[in-house]
C-alpha atoms as a PDB file:
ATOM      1  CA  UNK A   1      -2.246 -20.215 -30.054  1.00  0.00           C
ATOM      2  CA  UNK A   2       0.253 -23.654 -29.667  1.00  0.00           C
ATOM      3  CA  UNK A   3       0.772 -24.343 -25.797  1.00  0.00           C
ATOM      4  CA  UNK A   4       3.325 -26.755 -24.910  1.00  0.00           C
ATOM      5  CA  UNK A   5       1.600 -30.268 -24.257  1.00  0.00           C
ATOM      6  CA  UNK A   6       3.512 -31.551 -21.410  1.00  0.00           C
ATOM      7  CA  UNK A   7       5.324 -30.123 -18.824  1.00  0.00           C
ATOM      8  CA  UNK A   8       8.929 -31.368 -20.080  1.00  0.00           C
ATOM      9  CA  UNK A   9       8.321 -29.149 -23.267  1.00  0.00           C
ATOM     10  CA  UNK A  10       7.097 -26.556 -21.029  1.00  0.00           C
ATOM     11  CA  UNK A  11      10.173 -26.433 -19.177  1.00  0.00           C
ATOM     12  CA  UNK A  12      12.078 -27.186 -22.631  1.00  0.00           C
ATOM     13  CA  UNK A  13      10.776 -24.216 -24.109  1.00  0.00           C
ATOM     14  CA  UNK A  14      11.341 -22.154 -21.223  1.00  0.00           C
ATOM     15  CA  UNK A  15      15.240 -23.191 -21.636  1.00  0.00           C
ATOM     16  CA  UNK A  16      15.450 -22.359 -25.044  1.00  0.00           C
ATOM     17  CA  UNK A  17      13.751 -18.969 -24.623  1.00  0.00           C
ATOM     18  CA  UNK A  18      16.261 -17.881 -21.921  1.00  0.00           C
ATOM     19  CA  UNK A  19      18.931 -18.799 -23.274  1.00  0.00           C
ATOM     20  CA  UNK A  20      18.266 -16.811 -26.691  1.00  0.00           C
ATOM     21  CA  UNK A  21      17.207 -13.884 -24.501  1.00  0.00           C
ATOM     22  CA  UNK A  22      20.017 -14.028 -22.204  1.00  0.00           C
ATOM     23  CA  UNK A  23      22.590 -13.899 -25.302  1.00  0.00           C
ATOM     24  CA  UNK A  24      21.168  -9.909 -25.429  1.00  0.00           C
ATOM     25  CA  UNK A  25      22.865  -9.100 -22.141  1.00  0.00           C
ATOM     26  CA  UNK A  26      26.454  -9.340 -20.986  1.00  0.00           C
ATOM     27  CA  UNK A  27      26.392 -11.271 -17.616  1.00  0.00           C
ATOM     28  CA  UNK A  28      28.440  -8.183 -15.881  1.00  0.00           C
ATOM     29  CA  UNK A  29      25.838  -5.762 -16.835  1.00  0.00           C
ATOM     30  CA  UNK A  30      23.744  -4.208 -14.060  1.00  0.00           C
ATOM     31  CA  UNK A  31      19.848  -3.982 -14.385  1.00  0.00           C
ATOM     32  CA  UNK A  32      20.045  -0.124 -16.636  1.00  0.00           C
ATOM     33  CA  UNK A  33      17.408   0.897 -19.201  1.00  0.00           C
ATOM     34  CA  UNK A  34      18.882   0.006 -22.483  1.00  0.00           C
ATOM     35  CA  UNK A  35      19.342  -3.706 -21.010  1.00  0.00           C
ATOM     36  CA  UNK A  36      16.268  -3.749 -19.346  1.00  0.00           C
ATOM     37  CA  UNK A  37      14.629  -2.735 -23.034  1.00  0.00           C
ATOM     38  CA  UNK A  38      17.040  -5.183 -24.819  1.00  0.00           C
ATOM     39  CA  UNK A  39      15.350  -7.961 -22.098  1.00  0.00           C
ATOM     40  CA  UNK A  40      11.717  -6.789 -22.620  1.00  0.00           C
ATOM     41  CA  UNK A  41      12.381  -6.729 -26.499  1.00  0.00           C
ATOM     42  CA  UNK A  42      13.829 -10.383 -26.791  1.00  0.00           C
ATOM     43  CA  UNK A  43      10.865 -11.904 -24.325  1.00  0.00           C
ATOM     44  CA  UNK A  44       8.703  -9.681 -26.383  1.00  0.00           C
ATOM     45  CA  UNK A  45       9.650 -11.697 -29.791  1.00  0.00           C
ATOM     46  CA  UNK A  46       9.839 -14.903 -27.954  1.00  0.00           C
ATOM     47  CA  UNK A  47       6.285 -14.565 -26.349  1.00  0.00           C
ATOM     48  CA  UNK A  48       4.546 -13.624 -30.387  1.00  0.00           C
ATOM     49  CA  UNK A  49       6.605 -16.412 -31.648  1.00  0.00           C
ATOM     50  CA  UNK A  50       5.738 -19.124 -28.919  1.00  0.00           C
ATOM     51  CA  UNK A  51       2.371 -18.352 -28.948  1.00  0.00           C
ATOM     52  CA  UNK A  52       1.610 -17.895 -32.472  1.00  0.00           C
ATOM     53  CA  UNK A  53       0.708 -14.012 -31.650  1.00  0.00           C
ATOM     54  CA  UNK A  54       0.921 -10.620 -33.207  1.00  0.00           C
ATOM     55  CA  UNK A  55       4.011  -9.211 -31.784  1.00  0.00           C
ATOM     56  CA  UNK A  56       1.727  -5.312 -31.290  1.00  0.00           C
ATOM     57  CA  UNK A  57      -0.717  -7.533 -29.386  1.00  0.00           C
ATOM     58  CA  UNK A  58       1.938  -8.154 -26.874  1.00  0.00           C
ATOM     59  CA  UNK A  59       3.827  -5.354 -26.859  1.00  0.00           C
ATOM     60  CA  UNK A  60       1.055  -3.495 -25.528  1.00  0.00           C
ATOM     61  CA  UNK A  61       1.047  -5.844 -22.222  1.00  0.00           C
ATOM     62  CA  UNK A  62       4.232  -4.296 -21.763  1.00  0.00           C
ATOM     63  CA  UNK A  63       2.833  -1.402 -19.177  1.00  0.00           C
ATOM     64  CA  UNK A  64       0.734  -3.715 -16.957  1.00  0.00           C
ATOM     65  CA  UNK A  65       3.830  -6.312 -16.920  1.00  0.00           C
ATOM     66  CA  UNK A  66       6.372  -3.741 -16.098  1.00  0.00           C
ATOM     67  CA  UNK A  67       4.067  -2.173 -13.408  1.00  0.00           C
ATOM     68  CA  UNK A  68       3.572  -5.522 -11.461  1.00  0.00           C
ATOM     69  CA  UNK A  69       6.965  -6.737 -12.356  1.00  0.00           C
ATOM     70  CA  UNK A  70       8.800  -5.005  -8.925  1.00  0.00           C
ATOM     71  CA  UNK A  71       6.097  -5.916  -6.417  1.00  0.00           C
ATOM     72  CA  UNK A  72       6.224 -10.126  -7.916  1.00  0.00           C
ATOM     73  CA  UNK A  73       9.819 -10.895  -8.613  1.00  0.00           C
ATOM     74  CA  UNK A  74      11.060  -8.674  -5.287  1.00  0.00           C
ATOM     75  CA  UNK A  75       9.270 -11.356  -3.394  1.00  0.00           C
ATOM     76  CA  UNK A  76      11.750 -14.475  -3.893  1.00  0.00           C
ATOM     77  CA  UNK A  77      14.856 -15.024  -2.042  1.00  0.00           C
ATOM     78  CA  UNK A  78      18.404 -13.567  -3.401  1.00  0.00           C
ATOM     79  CA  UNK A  79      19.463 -16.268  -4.258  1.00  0.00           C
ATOM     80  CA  UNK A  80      17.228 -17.351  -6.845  1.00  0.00           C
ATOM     81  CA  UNK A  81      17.742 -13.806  -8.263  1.00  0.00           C
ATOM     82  CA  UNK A  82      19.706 -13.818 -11.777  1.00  0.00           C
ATOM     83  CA  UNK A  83      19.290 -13.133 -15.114  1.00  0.00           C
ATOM     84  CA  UNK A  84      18.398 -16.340 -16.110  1.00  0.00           C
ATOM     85  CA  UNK A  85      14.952 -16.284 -13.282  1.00  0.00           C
ATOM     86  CA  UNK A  86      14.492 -12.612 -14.503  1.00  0.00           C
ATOM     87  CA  UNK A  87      14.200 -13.539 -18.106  1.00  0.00           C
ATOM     88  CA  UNK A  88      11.721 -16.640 -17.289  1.00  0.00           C
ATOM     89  CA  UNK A  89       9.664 -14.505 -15.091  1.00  0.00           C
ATOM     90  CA  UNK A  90       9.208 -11.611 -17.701  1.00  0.00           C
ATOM     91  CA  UNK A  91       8.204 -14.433 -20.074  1.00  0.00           C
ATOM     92  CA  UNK A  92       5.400 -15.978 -18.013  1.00  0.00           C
ATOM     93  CA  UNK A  93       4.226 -12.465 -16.970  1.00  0.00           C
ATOM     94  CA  UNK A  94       3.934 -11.447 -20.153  1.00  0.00           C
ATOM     95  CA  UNK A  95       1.917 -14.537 -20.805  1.00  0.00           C
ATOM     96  CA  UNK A  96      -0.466 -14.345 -17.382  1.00  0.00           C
ATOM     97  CA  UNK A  97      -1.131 -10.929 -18.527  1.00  0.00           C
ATOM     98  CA  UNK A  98      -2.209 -11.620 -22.025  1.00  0.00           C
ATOM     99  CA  UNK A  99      -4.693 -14.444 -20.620  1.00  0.00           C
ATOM    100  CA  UNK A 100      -2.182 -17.321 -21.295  1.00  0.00           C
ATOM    101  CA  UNK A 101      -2.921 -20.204 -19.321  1.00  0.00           C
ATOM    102  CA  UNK A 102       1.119 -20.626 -18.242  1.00  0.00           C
ATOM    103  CA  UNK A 103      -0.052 -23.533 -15.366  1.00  0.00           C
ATOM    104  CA  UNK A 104       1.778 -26.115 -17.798  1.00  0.00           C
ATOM    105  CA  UNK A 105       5.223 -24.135 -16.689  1.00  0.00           C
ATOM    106  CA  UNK A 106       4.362 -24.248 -13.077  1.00  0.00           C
END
């Protein structure tokens, strides 16, 4: 598993991660299923890829993230609220759930 080494290519590869995932959704679309599973599908790939990781192996985090996902990212202000926070938040859940230490992108 490669972890970035430094925070700058922490935050670098959390850049380049959203903004391959956010190409998947039209910035007018509201939060429905298909573009919720488009999301989960692009931080899926980005999370096997970035981490060297079987992309089954994190596919089956999917549950736990999904089911903690409402109660976390409810908590911050509106105004942080957009796609671009959304996509970054799935991708660091998904990583905190499959034992990822993700303290380099805090």
């Amino acid at each position: 598993m490669k972890l970035p080494n430094s925070r700058r290519n922490a935050i670098r590869e959390l850049d380049r991660v959203v903004s391959k995932v956010i190409k998947t959704v039209d910035a007018a679309d509201t939060v429905d299923k298909q573009t919720f599973e488009r999301l989960l599908d692009g931080v899926i790939v980005q999370v096997a890829k970035n981490r060297r990781m079987d992309i089954n192996q994190v596919a089956i985090a999917t549950e736990q993230v999904v089911d903690e996902m409402p109660e976390e990212y409810d908590r911050l202000a509106d105004e942080m609220k957009s796609w671009e926070t959304y996509i970054a938040f799935l991708y660091l859940k998904y990583q905190k759930v499959l034992g990822v230490d993700t303290s380099m992108f805090e």
